[in-house]
PDB file of N, CA and C in Angstrom:
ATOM      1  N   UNK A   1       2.878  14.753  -0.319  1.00  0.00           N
ATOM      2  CA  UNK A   1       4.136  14.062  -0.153  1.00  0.00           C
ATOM      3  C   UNK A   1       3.821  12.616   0.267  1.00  0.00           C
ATOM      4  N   UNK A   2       4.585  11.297  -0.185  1.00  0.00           N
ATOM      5  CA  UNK A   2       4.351  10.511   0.354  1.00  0.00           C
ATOM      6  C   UNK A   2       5.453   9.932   0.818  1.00  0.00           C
ATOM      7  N   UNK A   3       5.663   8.575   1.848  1.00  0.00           N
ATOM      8  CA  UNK A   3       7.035   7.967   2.134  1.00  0.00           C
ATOM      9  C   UNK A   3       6.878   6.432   1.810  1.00  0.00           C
ATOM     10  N   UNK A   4       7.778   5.933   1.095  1.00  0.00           N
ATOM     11  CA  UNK A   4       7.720   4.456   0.739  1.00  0.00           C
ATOM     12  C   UNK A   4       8.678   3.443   1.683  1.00  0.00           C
ATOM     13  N   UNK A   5       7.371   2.736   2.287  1.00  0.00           N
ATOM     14  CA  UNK A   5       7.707   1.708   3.439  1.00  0.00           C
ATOM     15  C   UNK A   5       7.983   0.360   2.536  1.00  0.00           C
ATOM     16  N   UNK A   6       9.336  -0.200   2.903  1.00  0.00           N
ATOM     17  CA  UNK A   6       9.738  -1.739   2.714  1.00  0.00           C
ATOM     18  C   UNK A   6       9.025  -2.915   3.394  1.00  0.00           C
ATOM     19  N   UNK A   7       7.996  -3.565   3.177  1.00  0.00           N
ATOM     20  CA  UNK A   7       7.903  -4.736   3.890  1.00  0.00           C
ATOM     21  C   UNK A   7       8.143  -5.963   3.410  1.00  0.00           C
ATOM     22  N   UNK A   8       8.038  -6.952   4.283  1.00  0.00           N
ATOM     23  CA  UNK A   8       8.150  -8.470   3.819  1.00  0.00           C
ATOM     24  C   UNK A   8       6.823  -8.333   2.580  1.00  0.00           C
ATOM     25  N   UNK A   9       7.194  -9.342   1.387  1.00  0.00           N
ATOM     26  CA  UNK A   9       5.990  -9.435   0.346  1.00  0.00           C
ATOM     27  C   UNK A   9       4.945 -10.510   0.917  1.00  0.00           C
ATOM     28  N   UNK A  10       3.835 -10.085   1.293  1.00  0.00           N
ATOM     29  CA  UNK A  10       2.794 -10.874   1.291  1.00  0.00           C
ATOM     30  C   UNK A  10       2.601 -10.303   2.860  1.00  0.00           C
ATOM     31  N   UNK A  11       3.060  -9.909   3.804  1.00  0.00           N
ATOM     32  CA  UNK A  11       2.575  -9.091   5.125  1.00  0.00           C
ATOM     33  C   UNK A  11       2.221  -7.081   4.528  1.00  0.00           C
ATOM     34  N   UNK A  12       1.754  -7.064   3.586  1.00  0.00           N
ATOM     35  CA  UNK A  12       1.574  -5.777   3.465  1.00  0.00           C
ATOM     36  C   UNK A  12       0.195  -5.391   3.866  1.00  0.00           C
ATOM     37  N   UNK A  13      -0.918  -6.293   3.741  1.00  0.00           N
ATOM     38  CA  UNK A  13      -2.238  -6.088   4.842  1.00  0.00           C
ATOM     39  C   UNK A  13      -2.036  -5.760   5.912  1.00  0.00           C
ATOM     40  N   UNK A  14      -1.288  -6.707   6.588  1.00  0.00           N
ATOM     41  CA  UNK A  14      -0.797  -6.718   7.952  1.00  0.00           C
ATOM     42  C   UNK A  14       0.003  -5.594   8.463  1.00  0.00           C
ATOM     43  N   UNK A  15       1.293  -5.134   7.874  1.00  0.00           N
ATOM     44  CA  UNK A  15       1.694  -4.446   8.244  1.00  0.00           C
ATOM     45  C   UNK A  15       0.958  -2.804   8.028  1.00  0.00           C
ATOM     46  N   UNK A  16       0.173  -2.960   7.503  1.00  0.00           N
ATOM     47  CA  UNK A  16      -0.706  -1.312   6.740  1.00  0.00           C
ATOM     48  C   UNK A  16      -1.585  -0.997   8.205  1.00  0.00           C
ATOM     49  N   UNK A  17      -2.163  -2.030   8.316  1.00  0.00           N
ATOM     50  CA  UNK A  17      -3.108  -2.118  10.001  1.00  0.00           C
ATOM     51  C   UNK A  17      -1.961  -1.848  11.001  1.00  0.00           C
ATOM     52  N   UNK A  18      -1.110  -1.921  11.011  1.00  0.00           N
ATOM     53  CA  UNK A  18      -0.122  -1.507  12.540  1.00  0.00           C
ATOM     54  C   UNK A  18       0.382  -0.584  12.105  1.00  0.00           C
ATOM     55  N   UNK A  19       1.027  -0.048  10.904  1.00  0.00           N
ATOM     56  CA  UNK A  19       0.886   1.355  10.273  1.00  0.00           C
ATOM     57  C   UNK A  19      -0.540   2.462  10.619  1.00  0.00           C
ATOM     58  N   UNK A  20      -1.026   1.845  10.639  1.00  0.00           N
ATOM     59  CA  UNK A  20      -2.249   2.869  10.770  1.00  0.00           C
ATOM     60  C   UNK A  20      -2.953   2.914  12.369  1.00  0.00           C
ATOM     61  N   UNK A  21      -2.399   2.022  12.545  1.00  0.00           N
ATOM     62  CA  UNK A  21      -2.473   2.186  14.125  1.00  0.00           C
ATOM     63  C   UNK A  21      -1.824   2.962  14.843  1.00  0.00           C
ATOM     64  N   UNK A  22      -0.684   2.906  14.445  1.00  0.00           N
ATOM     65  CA  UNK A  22       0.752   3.773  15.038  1.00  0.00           C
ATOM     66  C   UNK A  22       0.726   5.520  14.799  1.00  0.00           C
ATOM     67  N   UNK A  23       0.369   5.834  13.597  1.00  0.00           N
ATOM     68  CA  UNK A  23       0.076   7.368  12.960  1.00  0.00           C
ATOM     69  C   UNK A  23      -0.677   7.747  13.999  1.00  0.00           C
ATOM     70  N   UNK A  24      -0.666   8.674  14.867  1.00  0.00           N
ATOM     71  CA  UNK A  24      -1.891   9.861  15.263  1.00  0.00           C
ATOM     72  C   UNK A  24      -3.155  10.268  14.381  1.00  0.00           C
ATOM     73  N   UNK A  25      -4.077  10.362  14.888  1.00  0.00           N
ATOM     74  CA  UNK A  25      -5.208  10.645  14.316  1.00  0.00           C
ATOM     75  C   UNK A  25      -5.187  12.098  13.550  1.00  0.00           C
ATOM     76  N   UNK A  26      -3.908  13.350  13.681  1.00  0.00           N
ATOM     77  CA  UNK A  26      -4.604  14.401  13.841  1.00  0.00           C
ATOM     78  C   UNK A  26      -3.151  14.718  12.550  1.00  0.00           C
ATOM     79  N   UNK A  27      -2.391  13.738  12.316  1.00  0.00           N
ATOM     80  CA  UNK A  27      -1.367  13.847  11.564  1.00  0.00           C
ATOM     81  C   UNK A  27      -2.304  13.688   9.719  1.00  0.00           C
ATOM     82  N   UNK A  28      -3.136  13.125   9.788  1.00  0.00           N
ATOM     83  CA  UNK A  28      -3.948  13.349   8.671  1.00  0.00           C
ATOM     84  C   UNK A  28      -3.200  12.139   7.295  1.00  0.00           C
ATOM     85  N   UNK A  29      -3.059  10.948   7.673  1.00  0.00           N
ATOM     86  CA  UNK A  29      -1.829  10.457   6.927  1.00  0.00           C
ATOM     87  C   UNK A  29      -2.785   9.223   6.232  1.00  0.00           C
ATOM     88  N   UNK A  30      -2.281   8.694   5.146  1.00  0.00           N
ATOM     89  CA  UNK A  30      -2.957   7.695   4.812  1.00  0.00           C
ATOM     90  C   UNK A  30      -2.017   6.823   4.188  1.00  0.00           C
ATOM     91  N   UNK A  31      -1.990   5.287   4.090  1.00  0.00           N
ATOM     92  CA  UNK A  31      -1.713   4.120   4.080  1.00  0.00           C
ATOM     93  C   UNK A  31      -1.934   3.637   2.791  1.00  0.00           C
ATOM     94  N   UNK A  32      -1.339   3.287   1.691  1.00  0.00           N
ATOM     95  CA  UNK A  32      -1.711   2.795   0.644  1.00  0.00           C
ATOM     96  C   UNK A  32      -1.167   1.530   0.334  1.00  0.00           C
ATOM     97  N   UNK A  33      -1.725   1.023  -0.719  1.00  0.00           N
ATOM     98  CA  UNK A  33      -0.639  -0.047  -1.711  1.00  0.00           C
ATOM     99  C   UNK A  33      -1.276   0.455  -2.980  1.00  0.00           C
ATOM    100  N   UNK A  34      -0.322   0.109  -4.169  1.00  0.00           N
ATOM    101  CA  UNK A  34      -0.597   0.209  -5.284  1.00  0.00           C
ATOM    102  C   UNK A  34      -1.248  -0.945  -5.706  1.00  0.00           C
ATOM    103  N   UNK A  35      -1.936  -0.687  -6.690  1.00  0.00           N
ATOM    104  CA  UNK A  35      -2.519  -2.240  -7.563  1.00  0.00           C
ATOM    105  C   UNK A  35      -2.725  -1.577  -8.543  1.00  0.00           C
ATOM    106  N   UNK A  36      -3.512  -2.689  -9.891  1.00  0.00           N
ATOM    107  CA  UNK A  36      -3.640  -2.319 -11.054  1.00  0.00           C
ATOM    108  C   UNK A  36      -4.820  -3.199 -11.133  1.00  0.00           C
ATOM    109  N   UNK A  37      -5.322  -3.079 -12.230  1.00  0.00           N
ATOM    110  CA  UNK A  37      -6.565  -4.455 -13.282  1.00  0.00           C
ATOM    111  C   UNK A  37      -5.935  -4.223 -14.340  1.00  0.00           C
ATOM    112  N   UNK A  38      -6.152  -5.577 -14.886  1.00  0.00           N
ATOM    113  CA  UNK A  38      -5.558  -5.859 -15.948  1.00  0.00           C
ATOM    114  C   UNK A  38      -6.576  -6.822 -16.382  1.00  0.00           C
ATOM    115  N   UNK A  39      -6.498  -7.361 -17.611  1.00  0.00           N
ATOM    116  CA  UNK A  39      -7.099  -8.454 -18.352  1.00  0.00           C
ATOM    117  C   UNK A  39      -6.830  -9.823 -18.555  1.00  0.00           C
ATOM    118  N   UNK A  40      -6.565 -11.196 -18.132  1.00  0.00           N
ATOM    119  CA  UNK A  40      -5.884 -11.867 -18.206  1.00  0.00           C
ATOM    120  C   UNK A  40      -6.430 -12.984 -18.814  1.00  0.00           C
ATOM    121  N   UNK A  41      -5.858 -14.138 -20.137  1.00  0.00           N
ATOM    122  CA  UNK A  41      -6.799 -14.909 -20.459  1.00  0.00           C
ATOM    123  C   UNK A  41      -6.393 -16.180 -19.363  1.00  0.00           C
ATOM    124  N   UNK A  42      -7.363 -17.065 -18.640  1.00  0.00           N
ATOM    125  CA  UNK A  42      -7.227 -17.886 -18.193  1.00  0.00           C
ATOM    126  C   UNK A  42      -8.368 -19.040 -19.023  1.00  0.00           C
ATOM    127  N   UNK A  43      -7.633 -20.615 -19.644  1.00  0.00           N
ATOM    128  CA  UNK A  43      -8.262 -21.705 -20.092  1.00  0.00           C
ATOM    129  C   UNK A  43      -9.218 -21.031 -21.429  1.00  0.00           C
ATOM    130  N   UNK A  44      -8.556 -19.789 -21.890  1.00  0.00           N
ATOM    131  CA  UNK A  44      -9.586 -19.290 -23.221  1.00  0.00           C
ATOM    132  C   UNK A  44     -10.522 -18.369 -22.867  1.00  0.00           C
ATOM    133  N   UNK A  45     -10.682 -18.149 -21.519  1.00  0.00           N
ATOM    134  CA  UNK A  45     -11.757 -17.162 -21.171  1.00  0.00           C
ATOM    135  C   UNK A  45     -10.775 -16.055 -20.180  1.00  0.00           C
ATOM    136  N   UNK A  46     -11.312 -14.624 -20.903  1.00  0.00           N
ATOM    137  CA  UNK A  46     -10.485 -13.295 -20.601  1.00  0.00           C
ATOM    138  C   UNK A  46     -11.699 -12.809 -19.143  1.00  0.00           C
ATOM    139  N   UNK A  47     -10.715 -12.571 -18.161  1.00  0.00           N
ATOM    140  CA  UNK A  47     -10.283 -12.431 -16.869  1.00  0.00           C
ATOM    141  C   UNK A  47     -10.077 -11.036 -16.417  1.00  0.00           C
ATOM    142  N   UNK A  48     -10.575  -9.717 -15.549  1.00  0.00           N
ATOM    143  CA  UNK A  48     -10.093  -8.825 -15.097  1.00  0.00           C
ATOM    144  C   UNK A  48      -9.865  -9.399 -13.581  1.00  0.00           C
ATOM    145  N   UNK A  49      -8.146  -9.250 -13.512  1.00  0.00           N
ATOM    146  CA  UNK A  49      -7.428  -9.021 -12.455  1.00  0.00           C
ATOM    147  C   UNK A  49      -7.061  -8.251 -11.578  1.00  0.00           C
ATOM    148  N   UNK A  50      -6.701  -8.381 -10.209  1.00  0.00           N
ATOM    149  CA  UNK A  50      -6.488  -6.876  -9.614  1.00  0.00           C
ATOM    150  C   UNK A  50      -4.452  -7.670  -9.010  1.00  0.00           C
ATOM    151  N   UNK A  51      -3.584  -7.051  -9.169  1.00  0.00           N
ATOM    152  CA  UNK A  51      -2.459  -7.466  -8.875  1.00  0.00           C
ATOM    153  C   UNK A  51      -2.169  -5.947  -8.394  1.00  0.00           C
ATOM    154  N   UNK A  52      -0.780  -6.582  -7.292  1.00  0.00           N
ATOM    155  CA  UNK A  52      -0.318  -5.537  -6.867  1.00  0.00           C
ATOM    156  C   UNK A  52       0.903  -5.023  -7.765  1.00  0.00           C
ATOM    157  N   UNK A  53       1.037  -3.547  -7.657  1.00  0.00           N
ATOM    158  CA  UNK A  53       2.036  -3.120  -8.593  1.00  0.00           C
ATOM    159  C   UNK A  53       3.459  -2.798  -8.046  1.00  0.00           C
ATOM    160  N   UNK A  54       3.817  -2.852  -7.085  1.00  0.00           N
ATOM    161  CA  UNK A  54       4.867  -2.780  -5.924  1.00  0.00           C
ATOM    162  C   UNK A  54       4.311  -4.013  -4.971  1.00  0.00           C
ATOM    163  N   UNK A  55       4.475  -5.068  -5.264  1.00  0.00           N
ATOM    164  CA  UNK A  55       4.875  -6.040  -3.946  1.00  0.00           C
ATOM    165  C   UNK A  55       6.191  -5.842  -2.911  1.00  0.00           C
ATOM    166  N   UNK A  56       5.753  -5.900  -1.810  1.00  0.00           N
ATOM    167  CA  UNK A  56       6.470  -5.561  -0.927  1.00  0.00           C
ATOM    168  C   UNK A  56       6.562  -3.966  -0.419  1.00  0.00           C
ATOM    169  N   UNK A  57       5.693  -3.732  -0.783  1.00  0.00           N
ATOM    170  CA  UNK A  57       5.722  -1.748  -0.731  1.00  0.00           C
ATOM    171  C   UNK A  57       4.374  -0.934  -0.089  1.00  0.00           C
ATOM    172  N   UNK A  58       4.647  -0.469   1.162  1.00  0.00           N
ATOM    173  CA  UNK A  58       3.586   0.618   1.600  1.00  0.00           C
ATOM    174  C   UNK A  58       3.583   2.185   1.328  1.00  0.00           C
ATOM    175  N   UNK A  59       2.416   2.359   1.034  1.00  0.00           N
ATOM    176  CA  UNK A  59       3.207   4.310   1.157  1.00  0.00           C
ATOM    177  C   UNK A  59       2.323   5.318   1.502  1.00  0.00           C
ATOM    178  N   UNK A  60       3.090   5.914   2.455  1.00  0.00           N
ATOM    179  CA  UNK A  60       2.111   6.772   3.881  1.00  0.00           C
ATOM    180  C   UNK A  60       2.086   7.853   2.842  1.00  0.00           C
ATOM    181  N   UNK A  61       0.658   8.576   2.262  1.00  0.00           N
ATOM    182  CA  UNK A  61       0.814   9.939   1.882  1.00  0.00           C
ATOM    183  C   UNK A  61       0.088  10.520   3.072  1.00  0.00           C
ATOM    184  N   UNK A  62       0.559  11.538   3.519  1.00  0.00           N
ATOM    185  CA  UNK A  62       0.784  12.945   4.171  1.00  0.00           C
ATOM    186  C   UNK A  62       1.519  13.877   3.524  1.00  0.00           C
ATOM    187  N   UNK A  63       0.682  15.039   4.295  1.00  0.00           N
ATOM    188  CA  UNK A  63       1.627  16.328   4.120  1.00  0.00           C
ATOM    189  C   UNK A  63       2.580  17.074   5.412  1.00  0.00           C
ATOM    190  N   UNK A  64       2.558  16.201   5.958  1.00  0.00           N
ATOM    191  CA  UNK A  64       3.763  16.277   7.249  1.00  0.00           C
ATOM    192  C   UNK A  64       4.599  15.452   6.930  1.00  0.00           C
ATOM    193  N   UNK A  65       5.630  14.763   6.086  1.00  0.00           N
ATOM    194  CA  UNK A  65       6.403  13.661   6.286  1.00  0.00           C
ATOM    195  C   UNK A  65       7.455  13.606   7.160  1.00  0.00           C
ATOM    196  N   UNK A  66       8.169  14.664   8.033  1.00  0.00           N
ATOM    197  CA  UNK A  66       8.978  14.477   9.273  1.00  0.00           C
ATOM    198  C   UNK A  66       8.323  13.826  10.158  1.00  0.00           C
ATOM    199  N   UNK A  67       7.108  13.708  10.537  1.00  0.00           N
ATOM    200  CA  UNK A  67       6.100  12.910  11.785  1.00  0.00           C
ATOM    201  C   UNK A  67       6.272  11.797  11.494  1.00  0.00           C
ATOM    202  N   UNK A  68       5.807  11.490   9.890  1.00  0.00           N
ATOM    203  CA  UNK A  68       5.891   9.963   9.868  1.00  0.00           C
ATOM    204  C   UNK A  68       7.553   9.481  10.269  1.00  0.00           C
ATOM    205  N   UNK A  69       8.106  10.445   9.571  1.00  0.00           N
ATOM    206  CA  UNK A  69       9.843   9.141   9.557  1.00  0.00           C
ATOM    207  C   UNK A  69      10.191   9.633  10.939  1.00  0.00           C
ATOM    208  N   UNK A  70       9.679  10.392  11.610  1.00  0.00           N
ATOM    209  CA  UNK A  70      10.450  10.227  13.439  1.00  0.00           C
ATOM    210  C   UNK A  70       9.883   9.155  14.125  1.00  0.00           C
TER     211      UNK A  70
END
């Protein structure tokens, strides 16, 4: 199961570290963001990128999700 956290776009480092601070150790939960690679041509020469795929978006997977949202 996972739960999808709203943050400001561009504090999602930030907020993932006080997310993961806050969880109990024994709740077994983990902190993500999505990203992708992609290929991108920049000035004629092709580029693998890493972009995020949900800006503005955290998401705690666990298999307890009442712990996280109390």
């Amino acid at each position: 199961m996972w739960c999808a956290v709203h943050v400001k776009d561009g504090d999602e480092i930030k907020t993932e570290s006080i997310v993961k601070a806050l969880l109990p150790e024994e709740l077994d939960a983990r902190c993500i963001q999505l990203t992708r690679r992609r290929r991108k041509k920049y000035g004629g020469q092709w580029r693998t990128v890493q972009e995020k795929l949900l800006p503005g978006y955290l998401f705690i997977v666990t298999d307890q999700p009442e712990a996280v949202s109390a």
